[in-house]
Structures are given as structure tokens and as C-alpha cells.
Protein backbone atom coordinates (compact mmCIF):
# COMPACT_ATOMS: atom_id res chain seq x y z
CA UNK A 1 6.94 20.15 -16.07
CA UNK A 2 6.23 21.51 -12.51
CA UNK A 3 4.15 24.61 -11.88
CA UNK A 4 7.21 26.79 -10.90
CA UNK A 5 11.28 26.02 -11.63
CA UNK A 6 12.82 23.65 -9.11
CA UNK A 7 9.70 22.11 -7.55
CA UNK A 8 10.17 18.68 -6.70
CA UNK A 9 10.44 16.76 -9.98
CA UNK A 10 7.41 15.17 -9.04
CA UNK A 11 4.99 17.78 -8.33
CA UNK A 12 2.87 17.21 -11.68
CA UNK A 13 2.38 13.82 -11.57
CA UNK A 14 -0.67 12.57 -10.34
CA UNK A 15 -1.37 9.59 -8.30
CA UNK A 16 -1.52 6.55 -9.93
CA UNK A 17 -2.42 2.96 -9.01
CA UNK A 18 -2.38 -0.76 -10.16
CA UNK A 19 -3.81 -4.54 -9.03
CA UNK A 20 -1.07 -7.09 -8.72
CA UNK A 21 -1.99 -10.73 -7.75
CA UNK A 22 -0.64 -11.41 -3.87
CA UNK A 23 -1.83 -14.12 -2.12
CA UNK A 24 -5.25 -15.20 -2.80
CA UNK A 25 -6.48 -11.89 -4.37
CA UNK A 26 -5.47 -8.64 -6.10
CA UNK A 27 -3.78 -5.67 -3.56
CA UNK A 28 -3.12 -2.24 -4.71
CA UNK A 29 -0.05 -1.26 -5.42
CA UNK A 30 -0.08 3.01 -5.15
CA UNK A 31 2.81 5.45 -6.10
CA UNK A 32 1.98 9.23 -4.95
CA UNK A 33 4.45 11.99 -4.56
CA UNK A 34 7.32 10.10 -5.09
CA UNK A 35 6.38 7.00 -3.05
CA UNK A 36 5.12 3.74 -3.21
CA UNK A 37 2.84 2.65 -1.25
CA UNK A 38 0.91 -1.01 -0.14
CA UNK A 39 -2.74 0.04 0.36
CA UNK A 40 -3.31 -3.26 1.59
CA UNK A 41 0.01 -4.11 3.09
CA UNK A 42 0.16 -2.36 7.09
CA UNK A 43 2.92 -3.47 8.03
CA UNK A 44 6.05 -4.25 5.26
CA UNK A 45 8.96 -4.52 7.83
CA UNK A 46 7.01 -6.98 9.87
CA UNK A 47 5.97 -9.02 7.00
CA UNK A 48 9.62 -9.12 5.76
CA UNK A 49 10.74 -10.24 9.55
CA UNK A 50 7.94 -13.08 9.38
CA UNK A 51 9.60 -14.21 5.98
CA UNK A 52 13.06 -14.14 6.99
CA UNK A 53 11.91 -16.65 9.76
CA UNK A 54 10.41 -18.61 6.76
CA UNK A 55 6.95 -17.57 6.37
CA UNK A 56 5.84 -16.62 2.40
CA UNK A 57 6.95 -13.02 1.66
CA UNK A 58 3.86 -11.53 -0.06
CA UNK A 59 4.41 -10.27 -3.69
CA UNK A 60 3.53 -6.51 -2.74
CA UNK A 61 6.65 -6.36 -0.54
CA UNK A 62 8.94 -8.18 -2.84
CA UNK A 63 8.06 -5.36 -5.74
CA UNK A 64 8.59 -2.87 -3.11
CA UNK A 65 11.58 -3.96 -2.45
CA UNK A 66 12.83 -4.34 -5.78
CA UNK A 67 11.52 -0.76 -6.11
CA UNK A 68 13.91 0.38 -3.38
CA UNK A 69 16.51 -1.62 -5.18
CA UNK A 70 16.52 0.36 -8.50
CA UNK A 71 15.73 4.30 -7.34
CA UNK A 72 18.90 5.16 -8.04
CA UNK A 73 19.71 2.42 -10.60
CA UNK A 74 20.99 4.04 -14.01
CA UNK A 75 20.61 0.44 -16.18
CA UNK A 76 16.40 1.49 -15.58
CA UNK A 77 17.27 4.40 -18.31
CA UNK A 78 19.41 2.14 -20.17
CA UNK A 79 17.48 -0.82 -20.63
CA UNK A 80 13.58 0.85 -20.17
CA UNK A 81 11.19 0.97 -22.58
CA UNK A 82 11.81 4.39 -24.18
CA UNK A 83 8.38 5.27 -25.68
CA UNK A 84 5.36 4.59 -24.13
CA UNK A 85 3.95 3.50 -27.69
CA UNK A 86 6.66 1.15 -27.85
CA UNK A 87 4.00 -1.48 -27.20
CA UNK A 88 6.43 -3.54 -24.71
CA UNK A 89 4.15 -5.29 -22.10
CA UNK A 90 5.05 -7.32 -19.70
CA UNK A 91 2.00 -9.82 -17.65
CA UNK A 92 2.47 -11.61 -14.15
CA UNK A 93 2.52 -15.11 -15.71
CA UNK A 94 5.78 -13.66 -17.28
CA UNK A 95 6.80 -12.61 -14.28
CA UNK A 96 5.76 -16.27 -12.66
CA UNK A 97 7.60 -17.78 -15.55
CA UNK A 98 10.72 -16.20 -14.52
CA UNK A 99 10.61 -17.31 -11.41
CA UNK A 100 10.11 -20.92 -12.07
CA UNK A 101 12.80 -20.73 -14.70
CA UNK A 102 15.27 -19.16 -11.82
CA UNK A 103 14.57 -21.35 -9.05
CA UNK A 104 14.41 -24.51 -11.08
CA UNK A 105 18.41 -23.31 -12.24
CA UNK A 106 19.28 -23.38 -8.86
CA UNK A 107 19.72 -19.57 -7.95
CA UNK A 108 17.71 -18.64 -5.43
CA UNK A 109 18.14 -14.57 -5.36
CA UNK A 110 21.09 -13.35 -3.35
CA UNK A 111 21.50 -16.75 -1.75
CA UNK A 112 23.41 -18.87 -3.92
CA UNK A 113 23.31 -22.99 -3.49
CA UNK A 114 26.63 -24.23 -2.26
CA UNK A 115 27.79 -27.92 -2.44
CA UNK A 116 28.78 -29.61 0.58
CA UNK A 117 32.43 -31.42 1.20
CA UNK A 118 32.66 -34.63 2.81
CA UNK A 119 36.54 -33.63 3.65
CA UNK A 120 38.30 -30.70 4.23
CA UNK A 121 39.22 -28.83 1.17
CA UNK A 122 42.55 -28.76 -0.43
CA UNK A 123 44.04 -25.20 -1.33
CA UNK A 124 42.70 -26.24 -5.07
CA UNK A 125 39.67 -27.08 -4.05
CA UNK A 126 39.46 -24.16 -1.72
CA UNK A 127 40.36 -21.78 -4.76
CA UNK A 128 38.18 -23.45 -6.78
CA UNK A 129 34.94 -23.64 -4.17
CA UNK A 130 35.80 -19.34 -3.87
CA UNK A 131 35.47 -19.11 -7.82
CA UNK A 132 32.57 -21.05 -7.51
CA UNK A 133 30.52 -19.44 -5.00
CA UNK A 134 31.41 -16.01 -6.62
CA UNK A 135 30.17 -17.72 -10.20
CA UNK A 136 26.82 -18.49 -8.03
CA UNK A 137 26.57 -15.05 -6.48
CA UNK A 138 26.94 -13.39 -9.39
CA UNK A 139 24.67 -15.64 -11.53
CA UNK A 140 22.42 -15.18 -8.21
CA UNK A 141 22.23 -11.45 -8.43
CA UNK A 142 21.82 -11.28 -12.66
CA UNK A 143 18.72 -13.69 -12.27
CA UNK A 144 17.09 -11.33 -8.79
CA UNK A 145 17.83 -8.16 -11.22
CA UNK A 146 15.94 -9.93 -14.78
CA UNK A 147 12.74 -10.50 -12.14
CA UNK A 148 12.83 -7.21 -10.27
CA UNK A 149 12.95 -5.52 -14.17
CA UNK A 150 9.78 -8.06 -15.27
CA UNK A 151 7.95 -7.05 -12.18
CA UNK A 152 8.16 -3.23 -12.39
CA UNK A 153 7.63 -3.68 -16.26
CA UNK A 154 4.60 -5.49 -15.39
CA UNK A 155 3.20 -2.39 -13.04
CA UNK A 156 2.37 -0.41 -16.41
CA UNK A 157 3.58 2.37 -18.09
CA UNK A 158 2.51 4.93 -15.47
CA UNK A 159 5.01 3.69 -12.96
CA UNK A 160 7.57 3.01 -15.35
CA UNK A 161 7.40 6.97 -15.98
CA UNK A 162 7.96 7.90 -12.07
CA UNK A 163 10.58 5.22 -11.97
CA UNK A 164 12.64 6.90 -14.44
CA UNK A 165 12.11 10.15 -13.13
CA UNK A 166 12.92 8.87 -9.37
CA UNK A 167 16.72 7.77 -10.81
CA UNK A 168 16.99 10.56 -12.63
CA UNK A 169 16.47 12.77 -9.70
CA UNK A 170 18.79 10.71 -7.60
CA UNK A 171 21.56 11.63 -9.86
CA UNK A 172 21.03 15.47 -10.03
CA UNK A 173 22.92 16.86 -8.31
CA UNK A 174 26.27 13.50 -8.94
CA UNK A 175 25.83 14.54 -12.72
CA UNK A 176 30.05 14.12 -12.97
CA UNK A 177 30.29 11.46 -10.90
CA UNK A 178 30.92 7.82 -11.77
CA UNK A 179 27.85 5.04 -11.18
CA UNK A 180 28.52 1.94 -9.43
CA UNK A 181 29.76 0.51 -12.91
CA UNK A 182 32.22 3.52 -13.81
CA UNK A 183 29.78 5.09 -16.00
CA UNK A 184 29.37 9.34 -16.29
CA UNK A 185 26.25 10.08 -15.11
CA UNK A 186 25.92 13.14 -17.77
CA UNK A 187 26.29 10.89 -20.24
CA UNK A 188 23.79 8.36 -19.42
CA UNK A 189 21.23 10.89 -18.96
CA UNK A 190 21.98 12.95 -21.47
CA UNK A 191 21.67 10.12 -23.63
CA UNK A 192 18.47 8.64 -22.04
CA UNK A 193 16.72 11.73 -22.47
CA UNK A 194 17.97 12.00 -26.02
CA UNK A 195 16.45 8.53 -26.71
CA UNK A 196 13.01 9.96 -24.98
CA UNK A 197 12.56 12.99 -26.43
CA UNK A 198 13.26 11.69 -30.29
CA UNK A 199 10.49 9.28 -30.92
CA UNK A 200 7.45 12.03 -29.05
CA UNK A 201 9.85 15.10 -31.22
CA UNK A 202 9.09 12.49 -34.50
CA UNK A 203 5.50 12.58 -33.58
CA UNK A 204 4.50 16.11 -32.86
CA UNK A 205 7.32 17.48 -35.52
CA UNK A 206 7.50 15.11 -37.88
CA UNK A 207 11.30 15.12 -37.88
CA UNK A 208 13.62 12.36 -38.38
CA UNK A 209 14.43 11.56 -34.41
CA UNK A 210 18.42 11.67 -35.46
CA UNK A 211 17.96 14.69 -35.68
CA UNK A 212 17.31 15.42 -31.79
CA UNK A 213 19.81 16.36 -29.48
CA UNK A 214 19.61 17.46 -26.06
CA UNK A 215 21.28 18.56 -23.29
CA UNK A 216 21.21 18.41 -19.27
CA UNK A 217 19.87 22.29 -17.90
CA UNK A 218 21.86 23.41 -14.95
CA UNK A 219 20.19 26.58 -14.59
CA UNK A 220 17.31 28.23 -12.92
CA UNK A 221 14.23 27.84 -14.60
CA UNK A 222 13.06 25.11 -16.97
CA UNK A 223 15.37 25.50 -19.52
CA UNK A 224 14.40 25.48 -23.65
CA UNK A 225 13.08 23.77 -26.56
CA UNK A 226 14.27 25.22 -29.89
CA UNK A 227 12.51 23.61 -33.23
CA UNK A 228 12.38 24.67 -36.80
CA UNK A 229 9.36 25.48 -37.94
CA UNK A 230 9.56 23.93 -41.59
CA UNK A 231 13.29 23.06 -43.48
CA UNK A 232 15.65 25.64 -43.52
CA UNK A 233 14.07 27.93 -41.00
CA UNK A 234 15.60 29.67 -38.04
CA UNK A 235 15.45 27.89 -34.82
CA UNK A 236 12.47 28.98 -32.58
CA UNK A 237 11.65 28.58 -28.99
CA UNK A 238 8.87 26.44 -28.45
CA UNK A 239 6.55 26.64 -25.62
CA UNK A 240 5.01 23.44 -23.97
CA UNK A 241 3.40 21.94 -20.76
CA UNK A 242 2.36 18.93 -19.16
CA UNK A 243 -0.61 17.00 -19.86
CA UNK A 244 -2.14 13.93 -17.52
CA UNK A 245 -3.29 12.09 -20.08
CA UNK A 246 -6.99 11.42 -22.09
CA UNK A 247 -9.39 10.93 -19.87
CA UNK A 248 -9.65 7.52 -18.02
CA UNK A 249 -5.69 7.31 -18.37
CA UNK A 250 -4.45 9.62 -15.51
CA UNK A 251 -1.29 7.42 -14.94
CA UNK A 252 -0.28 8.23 -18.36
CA UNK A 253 1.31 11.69 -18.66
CA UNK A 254 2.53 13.31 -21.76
CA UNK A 255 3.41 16.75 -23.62
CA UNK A 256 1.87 19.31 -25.72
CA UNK A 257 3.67 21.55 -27.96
């Protein structure tokens, strides 16, 4: 929750950090008010130019880059972990794994493998080379999405958070608009922040989570949270606020009723 209504949505998040291996070490890998940043990485854009040309793109810039891919990507709310106690974890040798398993099927991120004729193509073959480069793309594209997802799962729960907050904020103010797959944004995030708010309403209420609804606030202000305070009570507001965590877990933030 920010200090007052309508601050940035990520005013009370502090900083947080991780170590990924790149290269011969660890670098830092930083998110702070709403960005990510390369502590050990000057230069991104150049590094990407030098790998275009064929040089070894470092691993900080490809998860910055898949971070830029998936800001405004609604499958992160769909497909997330939804609870932070959900005990999903996710290392680099999975990540690795991945990899090998991708380029050893032949799909190379966004840049399919095409076969080469000895002739020039008949219209059949033609059709058929089309259908098959579109197969490749496509197969391409699932199998760069499954490794950007296993490396921002393996930054940690603390980015995951400010991931899903970052698409939800780029959909704020498109809440009736269609994604790039036809969905209603309302209804994905109403129903994303439905399947949040359940499992932490089960712990601090004790409720079954079916029981949770909730619903997008439009309004000034921060809106309300209305609870029962045993069976068969009247609904009362509730009052809560942030909280960044036990100590030693800053990157970890969470509520109190």
C-alpha cells in the first residue's frame, strides 16, 4: 500500500537484489523503483550490439531482456506462482537445463532453423515450406517464453512480486480493453488478485479462500477490505498496511491486518 492514494504503485517497495551466475562469476541483478538494473553490466545496448555480431550475450542482459519482454505480459498473473508459501522454486541448473533441452530440439529463440532446397520449390512445396517455417516460429517463440518464465522464477520471490505489480500497472488504466490474445483485462486481474488475496485471507482469517471475492477499485483512495469477524456477523471494514518483511528478508513484502 503506498503512503498516500495514487502514488506510484511502487512507492513501498524497497530495493531488492539477487546473484545470478554470468560469465565466470556471480553479477547483481537490482530492481529499485520500478527498474531493473545490471550493477555490474555498464553498458547493455553495447553488449547486445557485440552479440548480434556474434560475441556471447551475457546472462544479465538476456534476463533483462526477457524482463522487458513480459512488463506488460498478462500470462505472468496467469501462470505465476500465486502465494509466496507456495514453495515453487526454480535454480539456474533448471534454467541451464532448459536451454540445452531447447537448443538440442533445434529452436534457437526467435530464429527458427530452416532446411535448405537444392531446387526451386514447387507451389506445394512452397505452401508447405510457409507452414513449416510458421510451425518453427511458433515452436521458436513457446520454447524463448518457457526460459524467460524459468529465469525470472529463478530471481526469487521478491522480484516475482514487482513483476506482477509492473503488469498490473501497465494495464490500469486498458482495464476494458482486449490483451494481445483477446482476453478482458478486468477479468484477468480481477481474477489474479482473487487468486492472491485467498490463500494470505485463509491465513490471517482462517476462512475457506472460496469464500474471497474481490474487485478492481476505480476510485480515489485505496479502496476497502470488508471481513466478518466470526460466522454470521456483519461485514466490517478492516484496516491494514504494508509490511517489508522479518528482518533479513527485505525483498519479501507482505500484509498485516
Amino acid at each position: 500500500m503506498t503512503h498516500v492514494p495514487n502514488e506510484p504503485w511502487y512507492t513501498p517497495l524497497p530495493p531488492c537484489e539477487t546473484t545470478v551466475p554470468c560469465g565466470q562469476g556471480r553479477h547483481v541483478i537490482r530492481w529499485e523503483a520500478g527498474e531493473l538494473r545490471l550493477a555490474n553490466h555498464g553498458d547493455p545496448e553495447a553488449e547486445l550490439v557485440l552479440a548480434a555480431l556474434g560475441g556471447e550475450k551475457a546472462r544479465c542482459v538476456e534476463i533483462a531482456e526477457a524482463w522487458g519482454r513480459h512488463v506488460a505480459d498478462l500470462t505472468v498473473l496467469t501462470v505465476w506462482p500465486r502465494d509466496p508459501a507456495a514453495g515453487i522454486e526454480v535454480s539456474w541448473d533448471d534454467v541451464d537445463a532448459a536451454r540445452q533441452a531447447a537448443q538440442g530440439s533445434g529452436w534457437s529463440g526467435f530464429g527458427p532453423r530452416m532446411p535448405r532446397l537444392a531446387s526451386p520449390p514447387t507451389a506445394a512445396i512452397a505452401r508447405a515450406a510457409v507452414r513449416l517455417r510458421v510451425y518453427q516460429q511458433e515452436a521458436g517463440q513457446a520454447s524463448q517464453r518457457r526460459l524467460d518464465m524459468l529465469s525470472l522464477l529463478a530471481l526469487g520471490t521478491g522480484f516475482q512480486i514487482r513483476l506482477s505489480g509492473q503488469v498490473a500497472a501497465a494495464y490500469a488504466g486498458r482495464l476494458d480493453e482486449p490483451d494481445e490474445h483477446g482476453r478482458n483485462v478486468r477479468s484477468v486481474l480481477i481474477a489474479a488478485l482473487s487468486g492472491r488475496l485467498a490463500p494470505v485471507a485463509e491465513r490471517w482469517l482462517g476462512i475457506d479462500p472460496d469464500q474471497v471475492e474481490a474487485s478492481l477499485h476505480q476510485e480515489p483512495g485505496w479502496g476497502s477490505v470488508l471481513a466478518l469477524r466470526a460466522p454470521g456477523a456483519e461485514p466490517v471494514s478492516l484496516s491494514a498496511h504494508g509490511s517489508d518483511g522479518p528482518p533479513g528478508s527485505p525483498d519479501t513484502p507482505h500484509w498485516e491486518i
